[in-house]
Protein backbone atom coordinates (compact mmCIF):
# COMPACT_ATOMS: atom_id res chain seq x y z
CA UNK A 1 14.91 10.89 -12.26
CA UNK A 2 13.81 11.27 -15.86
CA UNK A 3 10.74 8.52 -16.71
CA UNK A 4 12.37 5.33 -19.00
CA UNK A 5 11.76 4.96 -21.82
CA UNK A 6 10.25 1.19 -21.55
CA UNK A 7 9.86 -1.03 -18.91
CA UNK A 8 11.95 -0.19 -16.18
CA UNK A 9 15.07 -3.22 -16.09
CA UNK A 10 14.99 -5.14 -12.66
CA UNK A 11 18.63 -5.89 -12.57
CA UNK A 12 22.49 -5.42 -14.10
CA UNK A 13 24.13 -2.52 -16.07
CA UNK A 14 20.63 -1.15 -17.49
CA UNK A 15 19.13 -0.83 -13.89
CA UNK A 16 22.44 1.05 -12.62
CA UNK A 17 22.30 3.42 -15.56
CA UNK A 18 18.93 4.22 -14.84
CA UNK A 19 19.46 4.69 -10.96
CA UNK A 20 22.41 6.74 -11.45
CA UNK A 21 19.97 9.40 -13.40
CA UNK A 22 18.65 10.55 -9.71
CA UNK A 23 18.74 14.31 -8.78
CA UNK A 24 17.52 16.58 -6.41
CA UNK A 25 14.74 18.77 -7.32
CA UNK A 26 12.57 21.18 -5.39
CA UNK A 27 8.93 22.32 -5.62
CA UNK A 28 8.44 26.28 -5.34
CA UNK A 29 5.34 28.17 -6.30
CA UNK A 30 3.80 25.25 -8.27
CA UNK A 31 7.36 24.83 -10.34
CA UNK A 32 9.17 22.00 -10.16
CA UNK A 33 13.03 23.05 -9.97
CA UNK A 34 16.28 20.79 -10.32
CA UNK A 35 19.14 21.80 -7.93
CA UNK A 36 21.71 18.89 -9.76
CA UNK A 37 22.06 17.66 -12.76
CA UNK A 38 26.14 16.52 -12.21
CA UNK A 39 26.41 13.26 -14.88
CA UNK A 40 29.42 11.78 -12.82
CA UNK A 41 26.83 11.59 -9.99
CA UNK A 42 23.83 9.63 -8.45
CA UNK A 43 21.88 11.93 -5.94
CA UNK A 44 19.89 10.75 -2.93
CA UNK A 45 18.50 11.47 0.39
CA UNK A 46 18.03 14.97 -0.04
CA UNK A 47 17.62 15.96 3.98
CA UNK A 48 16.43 20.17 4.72
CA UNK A 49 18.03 22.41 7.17
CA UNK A 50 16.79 23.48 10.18
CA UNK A 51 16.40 27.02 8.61
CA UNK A 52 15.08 25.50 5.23
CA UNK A 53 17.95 27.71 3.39
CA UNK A 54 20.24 23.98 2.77
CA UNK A 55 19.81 21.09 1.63
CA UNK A 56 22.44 18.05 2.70
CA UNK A 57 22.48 14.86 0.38
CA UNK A 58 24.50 11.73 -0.77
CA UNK A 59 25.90 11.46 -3.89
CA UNK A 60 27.22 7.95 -5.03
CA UNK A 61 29.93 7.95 -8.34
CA UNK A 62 30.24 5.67 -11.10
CA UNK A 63 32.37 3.45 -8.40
CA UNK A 64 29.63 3.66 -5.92
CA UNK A 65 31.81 5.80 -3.74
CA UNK A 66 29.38 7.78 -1.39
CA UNK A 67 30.18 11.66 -0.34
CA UNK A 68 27.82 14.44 1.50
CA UNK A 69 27.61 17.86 -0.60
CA UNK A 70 25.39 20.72 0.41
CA UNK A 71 23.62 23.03 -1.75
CA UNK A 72 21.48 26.20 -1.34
CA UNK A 73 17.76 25.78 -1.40
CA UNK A 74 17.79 28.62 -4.24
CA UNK A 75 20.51 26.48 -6.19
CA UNK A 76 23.76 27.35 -6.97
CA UNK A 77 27.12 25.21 -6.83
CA UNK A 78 26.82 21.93 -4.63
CA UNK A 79 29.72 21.98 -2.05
CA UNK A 80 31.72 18.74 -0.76
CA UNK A 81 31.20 18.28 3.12
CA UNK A 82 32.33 14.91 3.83
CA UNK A 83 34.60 13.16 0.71
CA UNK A 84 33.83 9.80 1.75
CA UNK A 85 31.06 7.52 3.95
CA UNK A 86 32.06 4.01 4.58
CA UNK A 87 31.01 1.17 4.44
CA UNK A 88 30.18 2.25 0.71
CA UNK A 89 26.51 0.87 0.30
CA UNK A 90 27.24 -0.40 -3.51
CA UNK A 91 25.34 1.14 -6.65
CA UNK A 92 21.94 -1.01 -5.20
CA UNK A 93 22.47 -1.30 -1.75
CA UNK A 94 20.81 -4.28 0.04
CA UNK A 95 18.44 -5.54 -2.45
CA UNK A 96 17.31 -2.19 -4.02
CA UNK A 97 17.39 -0.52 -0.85
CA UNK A 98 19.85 2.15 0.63
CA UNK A 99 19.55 2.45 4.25
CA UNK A 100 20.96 5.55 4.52
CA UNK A 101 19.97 6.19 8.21
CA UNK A 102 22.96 3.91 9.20
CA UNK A 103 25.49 6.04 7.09
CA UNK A 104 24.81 9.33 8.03
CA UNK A 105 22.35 11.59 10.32
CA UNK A 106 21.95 15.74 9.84
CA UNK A 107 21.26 16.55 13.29
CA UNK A 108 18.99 19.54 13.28
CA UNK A 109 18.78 21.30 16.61
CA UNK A 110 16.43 20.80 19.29
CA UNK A 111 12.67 19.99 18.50
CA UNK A 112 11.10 22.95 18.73
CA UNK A 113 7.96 23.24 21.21
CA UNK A 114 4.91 25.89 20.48
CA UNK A 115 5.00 28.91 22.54
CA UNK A 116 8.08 28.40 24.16
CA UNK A 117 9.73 31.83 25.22
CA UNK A 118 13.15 30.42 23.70
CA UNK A 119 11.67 29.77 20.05
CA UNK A 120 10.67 33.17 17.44
């Protein structure tokens, strides 16, 4: 998110605001690129795909209703994969802290092991 302008607010409508200014960005070739920039949305927990060409993350409304989308590495359009997690985690979550792991898991594939015959 963008640096405030200020001290950063602890609590109430000034602290959401400022939370709800998260994005996903990227860093390529010593650029720093931003994959969203959707107002109506707060994005978090930006998780990579197995093949590095994805990226799966949350994305919490003005309501603090929480959805998956998926977007290309490169950029491009975000696309909806799951409209709705529940129980919504609220615009803070438990004291400032999302715990995402309990909402929703990317599973990626097997780990991979070093010269195994099965992996490239």
């Amino acid at each position: 998110m963008p640096d405030p302008d200020g001290p950063v607010p602890l609590q109430g409508e000034p602290l959401r605001r400022l939370l709800h200014q998260h994005r996903i960005y990227v860093y390529r070739a010593g650029q720093i690129e931003r994959l969203t920039d959707d107002p109506f949305y707060r994005d978090e927990r930006p998780q990579w795909s197995a093949d590095g060409r994805f990226l799966l993350f949350a994305r919490l409304d003005n309501e603090s209703q929480t959805s998956l989308w998926l977007i290309p590495a490169e950029g491009g359009t975000p696309r909806l994969v799951v409209e709705s997690l529940s129980p919504s985690p609220g615009w803070l979550g438990n004291y400032g802290h999302i715990d995402w792991e309990a909402l929703y898991d990317w599973w990626k594939g097997p780990p991979r092991e070093e010269n195994s015959p099965l992996m490239p």
